[in-house]
Structures are given as structure tokens and as C-alpha cells.
ModelCIF file with pLDDT and N, C-alpha, C, O atoms, coordinates in Angstrom:
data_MODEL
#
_entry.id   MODEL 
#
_entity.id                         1 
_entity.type                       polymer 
_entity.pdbx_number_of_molecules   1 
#
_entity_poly.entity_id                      1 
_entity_poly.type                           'polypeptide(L)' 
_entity_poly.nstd_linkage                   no 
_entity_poly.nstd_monomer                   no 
_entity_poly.pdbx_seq_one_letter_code       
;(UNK)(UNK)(UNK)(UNK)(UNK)(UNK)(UNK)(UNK)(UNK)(UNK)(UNK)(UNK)(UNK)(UNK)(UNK)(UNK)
(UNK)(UNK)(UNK)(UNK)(UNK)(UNK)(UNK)(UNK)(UNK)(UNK)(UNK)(UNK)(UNK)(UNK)(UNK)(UNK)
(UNK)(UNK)(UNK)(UNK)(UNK)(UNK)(UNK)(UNK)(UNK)(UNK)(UNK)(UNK)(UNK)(UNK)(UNK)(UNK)
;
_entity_poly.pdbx_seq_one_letter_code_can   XXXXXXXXXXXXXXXXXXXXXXXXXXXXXXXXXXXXXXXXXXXXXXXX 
_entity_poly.pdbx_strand_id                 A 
#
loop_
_entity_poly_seq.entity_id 
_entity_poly_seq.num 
_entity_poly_seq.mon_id 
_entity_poly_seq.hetero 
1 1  UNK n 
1 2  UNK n 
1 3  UNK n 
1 4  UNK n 
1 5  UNK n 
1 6  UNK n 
1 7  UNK n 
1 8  UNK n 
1 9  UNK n 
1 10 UNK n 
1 11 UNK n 
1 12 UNK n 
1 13 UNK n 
1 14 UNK n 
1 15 UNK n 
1 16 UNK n 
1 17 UNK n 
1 18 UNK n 
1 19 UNK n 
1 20 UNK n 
1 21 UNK n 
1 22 UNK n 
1 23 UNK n 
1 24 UNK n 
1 25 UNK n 
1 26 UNK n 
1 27 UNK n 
1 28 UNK n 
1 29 UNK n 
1 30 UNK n 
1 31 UNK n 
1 32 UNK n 
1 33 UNK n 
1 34 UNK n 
1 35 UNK n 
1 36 UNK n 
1 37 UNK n 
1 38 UNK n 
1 39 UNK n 
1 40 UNK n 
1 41 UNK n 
1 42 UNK n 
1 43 UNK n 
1 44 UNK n 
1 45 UNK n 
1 46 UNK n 
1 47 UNK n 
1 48 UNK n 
#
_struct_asym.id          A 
_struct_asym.entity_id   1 
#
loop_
_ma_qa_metric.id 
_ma_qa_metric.mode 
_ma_qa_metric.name 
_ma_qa_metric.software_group_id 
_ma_qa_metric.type 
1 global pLDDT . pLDDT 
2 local  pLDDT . pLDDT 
#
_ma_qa_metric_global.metric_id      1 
_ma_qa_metric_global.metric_value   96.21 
_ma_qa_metric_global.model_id       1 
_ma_qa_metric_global.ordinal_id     1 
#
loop_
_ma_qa_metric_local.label_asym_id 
_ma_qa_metric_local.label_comp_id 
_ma_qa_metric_local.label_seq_id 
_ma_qa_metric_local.metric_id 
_ma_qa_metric_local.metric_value 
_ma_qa_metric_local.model_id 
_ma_qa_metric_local.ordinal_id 
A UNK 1  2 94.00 1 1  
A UNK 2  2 89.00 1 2  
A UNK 3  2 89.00 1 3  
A UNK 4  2 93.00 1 4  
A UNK 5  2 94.00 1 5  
A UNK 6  2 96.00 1 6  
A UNK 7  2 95.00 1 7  
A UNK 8  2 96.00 1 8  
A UNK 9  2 97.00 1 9  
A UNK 10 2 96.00 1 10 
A UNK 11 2 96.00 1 11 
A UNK 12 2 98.00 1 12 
A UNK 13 2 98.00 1 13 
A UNK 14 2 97.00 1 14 
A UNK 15 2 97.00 1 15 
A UNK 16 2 98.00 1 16 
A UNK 17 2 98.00 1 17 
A UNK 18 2 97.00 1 18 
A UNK 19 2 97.00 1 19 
A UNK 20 2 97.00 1 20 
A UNK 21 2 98.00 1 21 
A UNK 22 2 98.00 1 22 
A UNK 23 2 98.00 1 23 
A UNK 24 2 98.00 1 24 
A UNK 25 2 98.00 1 25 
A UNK 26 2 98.00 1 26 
A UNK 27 2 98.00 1 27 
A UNK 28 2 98.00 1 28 
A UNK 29 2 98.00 1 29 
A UNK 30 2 97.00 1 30 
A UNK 31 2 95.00 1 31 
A UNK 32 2 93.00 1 32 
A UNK 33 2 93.00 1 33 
A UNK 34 2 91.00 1 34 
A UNK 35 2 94.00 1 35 
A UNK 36 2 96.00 1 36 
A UNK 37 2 96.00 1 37 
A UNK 38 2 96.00 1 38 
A UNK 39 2 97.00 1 39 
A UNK 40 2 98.00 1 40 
A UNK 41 2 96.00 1 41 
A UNK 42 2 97.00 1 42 
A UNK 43 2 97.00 1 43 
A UNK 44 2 97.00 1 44 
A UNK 45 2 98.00 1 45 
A UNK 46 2 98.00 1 46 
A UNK 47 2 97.00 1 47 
A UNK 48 2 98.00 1 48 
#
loop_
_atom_site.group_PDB 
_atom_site.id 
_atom_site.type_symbol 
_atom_site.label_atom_id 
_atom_site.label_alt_id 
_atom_site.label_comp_id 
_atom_site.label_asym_id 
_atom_site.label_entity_id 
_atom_site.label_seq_id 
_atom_site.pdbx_PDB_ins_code 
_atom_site.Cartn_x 
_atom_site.Cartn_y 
_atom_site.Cartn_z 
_atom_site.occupancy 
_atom_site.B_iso_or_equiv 
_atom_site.pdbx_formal_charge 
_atom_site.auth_seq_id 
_atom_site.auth_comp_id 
_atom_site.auth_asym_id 
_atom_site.auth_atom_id 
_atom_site.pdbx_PDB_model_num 
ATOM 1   N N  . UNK A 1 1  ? -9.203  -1.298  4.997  1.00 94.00 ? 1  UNK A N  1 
ATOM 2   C CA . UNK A 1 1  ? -9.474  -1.512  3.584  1.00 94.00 ? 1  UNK A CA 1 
ATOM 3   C C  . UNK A 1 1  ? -9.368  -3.017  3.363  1.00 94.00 ? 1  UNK A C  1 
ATOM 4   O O  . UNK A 1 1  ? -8.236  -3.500  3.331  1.00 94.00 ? 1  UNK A O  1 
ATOM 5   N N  . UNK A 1 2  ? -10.413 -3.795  3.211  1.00 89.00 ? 2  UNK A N  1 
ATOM 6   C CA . UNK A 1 2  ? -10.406 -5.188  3.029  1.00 89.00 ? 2  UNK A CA 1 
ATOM 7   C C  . UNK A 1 2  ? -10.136 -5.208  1.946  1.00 89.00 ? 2  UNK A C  1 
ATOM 8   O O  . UNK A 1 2  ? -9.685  -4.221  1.365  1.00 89.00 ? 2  UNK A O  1 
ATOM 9   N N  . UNK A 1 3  ? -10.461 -7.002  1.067  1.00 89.00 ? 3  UNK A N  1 
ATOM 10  C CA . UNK A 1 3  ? -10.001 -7.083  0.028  1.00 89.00 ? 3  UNK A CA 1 
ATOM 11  C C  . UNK A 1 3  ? -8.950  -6.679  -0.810 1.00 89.00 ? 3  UNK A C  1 
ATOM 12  O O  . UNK A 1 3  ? -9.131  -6.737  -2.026 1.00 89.00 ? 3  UNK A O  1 
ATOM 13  N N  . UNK A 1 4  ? -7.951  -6.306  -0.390 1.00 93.00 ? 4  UNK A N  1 
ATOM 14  C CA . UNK A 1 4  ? -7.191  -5.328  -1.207 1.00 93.00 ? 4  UNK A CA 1 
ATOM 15  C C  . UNK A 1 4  ? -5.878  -5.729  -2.286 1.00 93.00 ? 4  UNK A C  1 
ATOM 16  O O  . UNK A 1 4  ? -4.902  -5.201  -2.816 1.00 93.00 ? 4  UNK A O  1 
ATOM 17  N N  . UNK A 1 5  ? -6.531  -6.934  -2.212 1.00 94.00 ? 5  UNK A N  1 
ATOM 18  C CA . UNK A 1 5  ? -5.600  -7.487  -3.604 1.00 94.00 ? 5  UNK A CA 1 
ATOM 19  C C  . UNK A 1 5  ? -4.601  -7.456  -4.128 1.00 94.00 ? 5  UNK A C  1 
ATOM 20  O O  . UNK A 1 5  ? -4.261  -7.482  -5.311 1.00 94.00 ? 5  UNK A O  1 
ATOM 21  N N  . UNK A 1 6  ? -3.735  -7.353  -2.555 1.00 96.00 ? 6  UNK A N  1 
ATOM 22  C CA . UNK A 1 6  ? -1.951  -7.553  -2.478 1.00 96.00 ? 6  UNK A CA 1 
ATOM 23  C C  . UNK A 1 6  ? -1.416  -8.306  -3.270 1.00 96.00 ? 6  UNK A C  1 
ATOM 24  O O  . UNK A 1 6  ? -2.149  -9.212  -3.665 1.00 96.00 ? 6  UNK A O  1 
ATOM 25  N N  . UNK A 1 7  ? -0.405  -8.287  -3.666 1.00 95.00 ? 7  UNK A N  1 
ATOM 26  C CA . UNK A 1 7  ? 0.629   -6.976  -4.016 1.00 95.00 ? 7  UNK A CA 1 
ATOM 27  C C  . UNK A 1 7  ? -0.004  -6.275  -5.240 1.00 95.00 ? 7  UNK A C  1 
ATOM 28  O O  . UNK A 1 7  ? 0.799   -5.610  -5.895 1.00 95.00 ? 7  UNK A O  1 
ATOM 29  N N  . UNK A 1 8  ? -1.301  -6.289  -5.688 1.00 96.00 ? 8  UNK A N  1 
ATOM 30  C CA . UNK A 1 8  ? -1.698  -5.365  -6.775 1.00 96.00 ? 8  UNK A CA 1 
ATOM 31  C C  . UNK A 1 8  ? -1.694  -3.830  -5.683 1.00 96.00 ? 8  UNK A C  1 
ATOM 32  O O  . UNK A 1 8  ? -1.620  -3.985  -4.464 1.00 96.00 ? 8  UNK A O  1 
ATOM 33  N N  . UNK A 1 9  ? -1.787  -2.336  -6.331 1.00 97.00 ? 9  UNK A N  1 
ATOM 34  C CA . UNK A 1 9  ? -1.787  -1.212  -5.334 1.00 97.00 ? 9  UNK A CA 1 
ATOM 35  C C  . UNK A 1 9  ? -2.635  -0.778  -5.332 1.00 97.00 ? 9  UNK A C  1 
ATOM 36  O O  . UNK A 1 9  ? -2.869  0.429   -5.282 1.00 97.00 ? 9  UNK A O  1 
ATOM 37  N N  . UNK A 1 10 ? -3.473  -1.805  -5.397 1.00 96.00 ? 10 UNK A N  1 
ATOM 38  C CA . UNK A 1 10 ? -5.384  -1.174  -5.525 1.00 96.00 ? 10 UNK A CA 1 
ATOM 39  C C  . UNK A 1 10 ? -5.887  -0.636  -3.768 1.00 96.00 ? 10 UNK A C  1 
ATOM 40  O O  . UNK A 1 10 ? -6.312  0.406   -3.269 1.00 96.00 ? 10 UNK A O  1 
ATOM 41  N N  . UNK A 1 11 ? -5.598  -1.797  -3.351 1.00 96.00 ? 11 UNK A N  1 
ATOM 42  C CA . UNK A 1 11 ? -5.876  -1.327  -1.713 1.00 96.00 ? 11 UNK A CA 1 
ATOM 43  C C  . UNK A 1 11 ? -5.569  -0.364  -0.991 1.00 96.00 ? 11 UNK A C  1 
ATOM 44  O O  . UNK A 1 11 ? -6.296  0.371   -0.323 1.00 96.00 ? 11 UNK A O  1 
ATOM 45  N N  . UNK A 1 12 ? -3.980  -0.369  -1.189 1.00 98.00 ? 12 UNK A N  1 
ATOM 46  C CA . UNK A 1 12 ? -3.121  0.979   -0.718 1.00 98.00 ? 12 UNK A CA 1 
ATOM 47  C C  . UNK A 1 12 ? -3.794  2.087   -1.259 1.00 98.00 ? 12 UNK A C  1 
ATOM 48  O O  . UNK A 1 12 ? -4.368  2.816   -0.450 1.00 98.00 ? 12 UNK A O  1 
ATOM 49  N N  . UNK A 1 13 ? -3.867  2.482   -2.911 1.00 98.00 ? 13 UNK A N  1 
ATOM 50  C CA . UNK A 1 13 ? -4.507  3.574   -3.384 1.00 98.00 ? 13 UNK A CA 1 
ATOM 51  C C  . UNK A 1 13 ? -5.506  3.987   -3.202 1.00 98.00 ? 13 UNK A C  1 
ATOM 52  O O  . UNK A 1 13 ? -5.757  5.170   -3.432 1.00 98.00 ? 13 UNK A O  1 
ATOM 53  N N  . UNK A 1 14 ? -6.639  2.902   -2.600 1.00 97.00 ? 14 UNK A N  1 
ATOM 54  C CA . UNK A 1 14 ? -8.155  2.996   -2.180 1.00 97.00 ? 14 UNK A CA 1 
ATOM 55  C C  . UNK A 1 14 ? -7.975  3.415   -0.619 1.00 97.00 ? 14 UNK A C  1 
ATOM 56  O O  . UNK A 1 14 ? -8.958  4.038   -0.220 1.00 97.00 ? 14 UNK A O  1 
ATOM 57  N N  . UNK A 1 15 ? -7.043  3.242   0.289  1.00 97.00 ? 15 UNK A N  1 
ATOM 58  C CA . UNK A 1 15 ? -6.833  3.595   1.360  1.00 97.00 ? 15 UNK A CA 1 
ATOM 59  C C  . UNK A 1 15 ? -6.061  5.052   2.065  1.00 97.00 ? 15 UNK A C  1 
ATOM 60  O O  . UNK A 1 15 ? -6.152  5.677   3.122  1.00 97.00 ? 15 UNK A O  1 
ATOM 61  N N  . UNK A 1 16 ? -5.234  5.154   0.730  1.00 98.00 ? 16 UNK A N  1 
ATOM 62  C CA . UNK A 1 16 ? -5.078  6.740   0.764  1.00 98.00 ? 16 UNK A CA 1 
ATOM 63  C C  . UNK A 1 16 ? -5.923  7.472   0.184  1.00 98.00 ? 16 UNK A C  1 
ATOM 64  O O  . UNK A 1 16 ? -5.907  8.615   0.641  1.00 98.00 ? 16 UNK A O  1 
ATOM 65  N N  . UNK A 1 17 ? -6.841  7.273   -0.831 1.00 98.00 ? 17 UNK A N  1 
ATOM 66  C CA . UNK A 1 17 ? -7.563  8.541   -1.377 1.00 98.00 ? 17 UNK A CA 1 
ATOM 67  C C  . UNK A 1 17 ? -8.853  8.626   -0.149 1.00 98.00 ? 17 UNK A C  1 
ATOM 68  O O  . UNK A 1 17 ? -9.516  9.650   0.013  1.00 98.00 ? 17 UNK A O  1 
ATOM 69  N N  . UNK A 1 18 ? -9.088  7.165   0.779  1.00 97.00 ? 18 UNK A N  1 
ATOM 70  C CA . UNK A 1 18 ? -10.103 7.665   2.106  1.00 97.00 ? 18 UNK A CA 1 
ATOM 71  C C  . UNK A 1 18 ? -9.342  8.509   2.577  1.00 97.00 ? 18 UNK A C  1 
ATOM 72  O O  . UNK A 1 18 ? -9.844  9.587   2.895  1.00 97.00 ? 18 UNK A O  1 
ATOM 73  N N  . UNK A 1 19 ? -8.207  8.344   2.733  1.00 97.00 ? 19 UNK A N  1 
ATOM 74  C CA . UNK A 1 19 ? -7.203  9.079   4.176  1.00 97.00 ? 19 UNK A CA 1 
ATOM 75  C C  . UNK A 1 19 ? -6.820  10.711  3.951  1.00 97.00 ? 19 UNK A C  1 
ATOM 76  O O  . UNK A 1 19 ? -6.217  11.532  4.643  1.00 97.00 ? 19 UNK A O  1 
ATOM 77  N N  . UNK A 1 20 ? -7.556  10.767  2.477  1.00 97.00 ? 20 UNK A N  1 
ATOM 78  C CA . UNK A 1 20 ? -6.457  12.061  1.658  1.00 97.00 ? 20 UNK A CA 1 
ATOM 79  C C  . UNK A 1 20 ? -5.340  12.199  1.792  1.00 97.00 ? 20 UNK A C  1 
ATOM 80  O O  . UNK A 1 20 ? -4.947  13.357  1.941  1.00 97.00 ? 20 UNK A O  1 
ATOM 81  N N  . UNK A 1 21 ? -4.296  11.038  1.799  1.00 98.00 ? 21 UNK A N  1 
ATOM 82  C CA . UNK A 1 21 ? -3.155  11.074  1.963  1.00 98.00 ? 21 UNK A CA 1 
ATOM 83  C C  . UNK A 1 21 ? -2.200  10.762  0.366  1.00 98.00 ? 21 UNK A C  1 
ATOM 84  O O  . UNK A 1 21 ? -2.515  10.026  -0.570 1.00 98.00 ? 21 UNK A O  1 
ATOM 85  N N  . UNK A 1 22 ? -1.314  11.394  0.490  1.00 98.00 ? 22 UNK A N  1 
ATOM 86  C CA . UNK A 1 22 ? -0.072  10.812  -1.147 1.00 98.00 ? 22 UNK A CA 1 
ATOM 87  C C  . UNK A 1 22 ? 0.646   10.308  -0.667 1.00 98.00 ? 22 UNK A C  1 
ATOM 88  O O  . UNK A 1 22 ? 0.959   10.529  0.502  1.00 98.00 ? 22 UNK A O  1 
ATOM 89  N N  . UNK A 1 23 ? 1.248   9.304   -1.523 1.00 98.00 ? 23 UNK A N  1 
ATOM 90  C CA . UNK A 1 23 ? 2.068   8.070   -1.414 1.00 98.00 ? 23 UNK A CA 1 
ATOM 91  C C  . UNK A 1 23 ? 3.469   8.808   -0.639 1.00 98.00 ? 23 UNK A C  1 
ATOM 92  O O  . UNK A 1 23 ? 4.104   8.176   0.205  1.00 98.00 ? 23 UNK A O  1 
ATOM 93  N N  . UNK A 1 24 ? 3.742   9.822   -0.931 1.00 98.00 ? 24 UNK A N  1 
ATOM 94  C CA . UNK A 1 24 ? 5.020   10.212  -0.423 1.00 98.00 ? 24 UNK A CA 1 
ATOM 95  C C  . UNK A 1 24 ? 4.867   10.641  1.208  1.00 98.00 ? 24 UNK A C  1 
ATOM 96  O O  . UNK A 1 24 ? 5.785   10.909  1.985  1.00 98.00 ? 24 UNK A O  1 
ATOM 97  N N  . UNK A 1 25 ? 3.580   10.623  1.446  1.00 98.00 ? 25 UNK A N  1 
ATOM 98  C CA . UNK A 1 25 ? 3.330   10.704  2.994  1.00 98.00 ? 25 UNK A CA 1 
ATOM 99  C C  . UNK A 1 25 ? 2.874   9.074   3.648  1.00 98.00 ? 25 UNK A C  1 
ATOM 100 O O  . UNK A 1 25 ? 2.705   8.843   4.845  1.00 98.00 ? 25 UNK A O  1 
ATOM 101 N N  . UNK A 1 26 ? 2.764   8.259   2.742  1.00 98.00 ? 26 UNK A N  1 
ATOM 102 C CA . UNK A 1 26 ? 2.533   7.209   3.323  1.00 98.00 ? 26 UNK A CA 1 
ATOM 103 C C  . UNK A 1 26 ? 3.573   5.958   3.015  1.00 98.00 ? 26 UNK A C  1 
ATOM 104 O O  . UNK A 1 26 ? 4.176   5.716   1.970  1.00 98.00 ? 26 UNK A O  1 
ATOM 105 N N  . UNK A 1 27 ? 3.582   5.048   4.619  1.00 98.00 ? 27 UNK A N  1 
ATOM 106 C CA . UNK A 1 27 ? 3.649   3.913   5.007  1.00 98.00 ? 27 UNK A CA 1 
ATOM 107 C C  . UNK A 1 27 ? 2.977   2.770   4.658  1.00 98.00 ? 27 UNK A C  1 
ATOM 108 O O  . UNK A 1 27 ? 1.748   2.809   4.716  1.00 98.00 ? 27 UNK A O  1 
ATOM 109 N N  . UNK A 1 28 ? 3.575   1.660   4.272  1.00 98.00 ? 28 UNK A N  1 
ATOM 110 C CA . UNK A 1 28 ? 2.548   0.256   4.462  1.00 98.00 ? 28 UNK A CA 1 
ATOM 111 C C  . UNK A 1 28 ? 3.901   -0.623  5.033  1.00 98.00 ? 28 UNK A C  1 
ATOM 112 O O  . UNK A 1 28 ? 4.955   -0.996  4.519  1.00 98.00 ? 28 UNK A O  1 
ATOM 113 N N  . UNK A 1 29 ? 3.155   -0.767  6.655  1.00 98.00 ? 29 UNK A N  1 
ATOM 114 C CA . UNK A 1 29 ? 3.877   -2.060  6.975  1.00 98.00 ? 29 UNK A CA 1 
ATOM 115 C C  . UNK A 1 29 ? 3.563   -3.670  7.057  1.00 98.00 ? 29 UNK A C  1 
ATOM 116 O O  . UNK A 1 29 ? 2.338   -3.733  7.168  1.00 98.00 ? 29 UNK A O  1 
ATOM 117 N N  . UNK A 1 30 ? 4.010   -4.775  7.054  1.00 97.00 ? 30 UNK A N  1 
ATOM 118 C CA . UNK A 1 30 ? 3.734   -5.787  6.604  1.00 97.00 ? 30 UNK A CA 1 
ATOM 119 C C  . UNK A 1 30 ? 4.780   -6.774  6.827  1.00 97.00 ? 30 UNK A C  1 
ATOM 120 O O  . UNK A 1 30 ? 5.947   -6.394  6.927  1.00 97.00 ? 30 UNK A O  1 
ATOM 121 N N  . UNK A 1 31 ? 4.430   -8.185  6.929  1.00 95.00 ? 31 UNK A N  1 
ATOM 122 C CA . UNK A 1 31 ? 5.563   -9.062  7.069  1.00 95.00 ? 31 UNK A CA 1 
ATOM 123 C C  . UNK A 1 31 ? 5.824   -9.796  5.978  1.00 95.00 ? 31 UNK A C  1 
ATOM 124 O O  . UNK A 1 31 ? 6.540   -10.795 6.045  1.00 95.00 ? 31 UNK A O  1 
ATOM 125 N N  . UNK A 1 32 ? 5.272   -9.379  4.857  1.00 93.00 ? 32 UNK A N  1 
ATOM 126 C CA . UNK A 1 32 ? 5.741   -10.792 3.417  1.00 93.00 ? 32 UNK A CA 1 
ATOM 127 C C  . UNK A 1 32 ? 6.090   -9.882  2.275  1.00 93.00 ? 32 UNK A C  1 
ATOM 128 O O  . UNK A 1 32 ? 5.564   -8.774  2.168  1.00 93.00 ? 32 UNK A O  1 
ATOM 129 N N  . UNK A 1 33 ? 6.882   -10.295 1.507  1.00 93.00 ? 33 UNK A N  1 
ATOM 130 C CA . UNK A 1 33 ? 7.753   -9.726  0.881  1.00 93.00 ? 33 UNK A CA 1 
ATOM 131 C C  . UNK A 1 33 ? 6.935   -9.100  -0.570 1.00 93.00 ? 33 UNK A C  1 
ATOM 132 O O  . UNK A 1 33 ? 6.874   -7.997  -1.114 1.00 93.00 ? 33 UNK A O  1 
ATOM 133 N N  . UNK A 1 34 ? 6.240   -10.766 -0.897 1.00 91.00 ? 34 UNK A N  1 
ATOM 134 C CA . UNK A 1 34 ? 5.367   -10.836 -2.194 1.00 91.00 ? 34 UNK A CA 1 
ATOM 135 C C  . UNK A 1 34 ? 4.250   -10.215 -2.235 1.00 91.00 ? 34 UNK A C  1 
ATOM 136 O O  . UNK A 1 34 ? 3.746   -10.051 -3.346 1.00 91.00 ? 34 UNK A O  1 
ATOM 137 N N  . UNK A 1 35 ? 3.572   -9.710  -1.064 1.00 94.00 ? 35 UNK A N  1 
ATOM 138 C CA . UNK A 1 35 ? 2.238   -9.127  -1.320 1.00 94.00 ? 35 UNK A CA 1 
ATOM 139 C C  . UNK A 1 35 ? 2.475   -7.738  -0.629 1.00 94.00 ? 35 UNK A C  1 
ATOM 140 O O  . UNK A 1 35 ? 2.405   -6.649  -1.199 1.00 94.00 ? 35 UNK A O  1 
ATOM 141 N N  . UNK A 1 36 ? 2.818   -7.995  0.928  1.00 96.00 ? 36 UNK A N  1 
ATOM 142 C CA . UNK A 1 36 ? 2.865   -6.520  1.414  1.00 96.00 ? 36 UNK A CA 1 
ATOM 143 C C  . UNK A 1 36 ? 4.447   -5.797  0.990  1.00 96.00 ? 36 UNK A C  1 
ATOM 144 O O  . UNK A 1 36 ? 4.188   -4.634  1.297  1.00 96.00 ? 36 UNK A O  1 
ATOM 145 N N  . UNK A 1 37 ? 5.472   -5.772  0.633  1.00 96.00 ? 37 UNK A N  1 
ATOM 146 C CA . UNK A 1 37 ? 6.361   -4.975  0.543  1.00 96.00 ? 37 UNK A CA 1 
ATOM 147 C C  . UNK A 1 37 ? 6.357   -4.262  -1.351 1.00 96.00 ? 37 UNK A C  1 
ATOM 148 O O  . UNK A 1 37 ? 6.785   -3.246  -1.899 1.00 96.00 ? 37 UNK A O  1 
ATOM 149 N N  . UNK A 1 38 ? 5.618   -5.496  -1.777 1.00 96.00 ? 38 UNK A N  1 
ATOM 150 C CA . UNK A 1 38 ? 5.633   -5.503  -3.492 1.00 96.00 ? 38 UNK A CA 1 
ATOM 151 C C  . UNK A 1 38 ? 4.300   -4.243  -3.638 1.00 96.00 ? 38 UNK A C  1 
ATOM 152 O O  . UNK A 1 38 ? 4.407   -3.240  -4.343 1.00 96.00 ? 38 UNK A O  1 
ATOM 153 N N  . UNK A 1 39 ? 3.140   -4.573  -2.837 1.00 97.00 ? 39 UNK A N  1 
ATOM 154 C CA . UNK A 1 39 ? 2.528   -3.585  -2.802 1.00 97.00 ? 39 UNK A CA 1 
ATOM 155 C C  . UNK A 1 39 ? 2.713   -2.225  -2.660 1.00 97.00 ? 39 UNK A C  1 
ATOM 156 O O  . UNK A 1 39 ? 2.191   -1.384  -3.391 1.00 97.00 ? 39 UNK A O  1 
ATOM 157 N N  . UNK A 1 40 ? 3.448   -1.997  -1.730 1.00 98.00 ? 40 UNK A N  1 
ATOM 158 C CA . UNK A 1 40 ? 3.767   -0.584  -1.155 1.00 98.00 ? 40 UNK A CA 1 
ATOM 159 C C  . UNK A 1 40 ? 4.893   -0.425  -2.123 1.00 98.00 ? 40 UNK A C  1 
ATOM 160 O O  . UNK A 1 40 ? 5.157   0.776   -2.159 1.00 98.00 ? 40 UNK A O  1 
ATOM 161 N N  . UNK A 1 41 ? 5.666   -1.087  -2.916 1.00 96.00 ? 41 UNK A N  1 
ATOM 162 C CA . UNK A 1 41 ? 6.496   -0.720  -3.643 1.00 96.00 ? 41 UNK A CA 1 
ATOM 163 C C  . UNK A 1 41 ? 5.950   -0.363  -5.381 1.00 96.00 ? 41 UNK A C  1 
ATOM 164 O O  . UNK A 1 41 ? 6.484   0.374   -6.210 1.00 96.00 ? 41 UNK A O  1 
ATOM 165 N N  . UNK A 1 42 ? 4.837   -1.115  -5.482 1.00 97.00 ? 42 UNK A N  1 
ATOM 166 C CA . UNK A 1 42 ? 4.215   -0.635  -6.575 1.00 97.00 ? 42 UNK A CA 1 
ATOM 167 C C  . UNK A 1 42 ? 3.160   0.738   -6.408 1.00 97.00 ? 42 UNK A C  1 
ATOM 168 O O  . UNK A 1 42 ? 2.755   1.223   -7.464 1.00 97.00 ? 42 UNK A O  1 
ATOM 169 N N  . UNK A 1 43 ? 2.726   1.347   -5.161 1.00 97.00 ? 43 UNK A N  1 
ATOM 170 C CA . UNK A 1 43 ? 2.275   2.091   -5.048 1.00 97.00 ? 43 UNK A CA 1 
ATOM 171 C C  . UNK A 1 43 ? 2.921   3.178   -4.359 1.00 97.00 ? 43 UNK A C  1 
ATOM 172 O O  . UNK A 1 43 ? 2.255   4.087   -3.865 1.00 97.00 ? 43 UNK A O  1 
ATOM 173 N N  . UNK A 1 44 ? 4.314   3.137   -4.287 1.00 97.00 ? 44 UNK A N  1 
ATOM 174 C CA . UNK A 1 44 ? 5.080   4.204   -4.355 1.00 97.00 ? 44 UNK A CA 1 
ATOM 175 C C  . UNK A 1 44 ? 5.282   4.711   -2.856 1.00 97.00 ? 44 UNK A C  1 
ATOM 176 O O  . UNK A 1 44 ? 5.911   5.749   -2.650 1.00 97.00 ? 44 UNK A O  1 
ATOM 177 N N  . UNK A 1 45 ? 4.721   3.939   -1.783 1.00 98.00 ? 45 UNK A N  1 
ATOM 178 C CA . UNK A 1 45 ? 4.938   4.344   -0.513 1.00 98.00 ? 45 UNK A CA 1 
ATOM 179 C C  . UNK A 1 45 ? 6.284   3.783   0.647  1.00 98.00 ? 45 UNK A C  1 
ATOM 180 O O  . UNK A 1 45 ? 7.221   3.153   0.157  1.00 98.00 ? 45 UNK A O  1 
ATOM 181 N N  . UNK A 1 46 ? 6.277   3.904   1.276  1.00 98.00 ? 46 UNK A N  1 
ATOM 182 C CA . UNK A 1 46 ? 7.540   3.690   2.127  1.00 98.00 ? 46 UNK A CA 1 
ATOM 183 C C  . UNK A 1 46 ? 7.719   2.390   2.902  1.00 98.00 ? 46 UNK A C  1 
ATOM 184 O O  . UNK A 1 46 ? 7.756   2.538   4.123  1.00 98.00 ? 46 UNK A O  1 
ATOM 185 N N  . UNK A 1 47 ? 7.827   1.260   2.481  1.00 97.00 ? 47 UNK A N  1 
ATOM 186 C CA . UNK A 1 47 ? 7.742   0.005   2.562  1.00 97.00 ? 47 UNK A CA 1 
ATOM 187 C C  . UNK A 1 47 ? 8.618   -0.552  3.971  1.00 97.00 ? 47 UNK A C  1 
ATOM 188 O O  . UNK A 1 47 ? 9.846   -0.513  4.046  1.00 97.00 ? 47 UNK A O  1 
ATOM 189 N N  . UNK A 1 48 ? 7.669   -1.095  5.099  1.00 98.00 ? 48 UNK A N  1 
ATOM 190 C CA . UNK A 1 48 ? 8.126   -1.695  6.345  1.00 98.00 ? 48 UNK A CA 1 
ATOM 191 C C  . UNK A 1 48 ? 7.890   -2.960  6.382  1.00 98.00 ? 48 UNK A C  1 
ATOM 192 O O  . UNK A 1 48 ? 8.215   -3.620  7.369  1.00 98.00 ? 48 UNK A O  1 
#
């Protein structure tokens, strides 16, 4: 999922509804605090 306009949870959400997956089954791992952990934390998934 390009573009995905970290830490907004547009990407994540556009990447689970391909995957048919819910946030409570999904992961986003990442090394920066401000885009990838803020993301997965605004989109409700399990933040690595």
C-alpha cells in the first residue's frame, strides 16, 4: 500500500480492507515512533 500517509490510518485501513482483515487481527511494524507506531495506534492495530 503506497502512499499511505503515515501516521494518518488511511494506509493501514486501505490495507486491511484489501487483506479482509480487522484491526484486532492486525499488526503494523515499523521503526519511527511519529508515523509508523502513531499510525497503527490510530488505527487500532497492534503496534511493533
Amino acid at each position: 500500500q503506497g502512499h499511505a500517509g503515515k501516521p494518518s490510518p488511511r494506509g493501514l485501513l486501505a490495507a486491511m480492507s484489501r487483506s479482509d482483515a480487522l484491526p484486532a487481527h492486525t499488526a503494523m511494524l515499523g521503526d519511527k515512533l511519529l508515523t509508523d507506531m502513531l499510525a497503527a495506534s490510530r488505527a487500532g492495530v497492534l503496534a511493533l
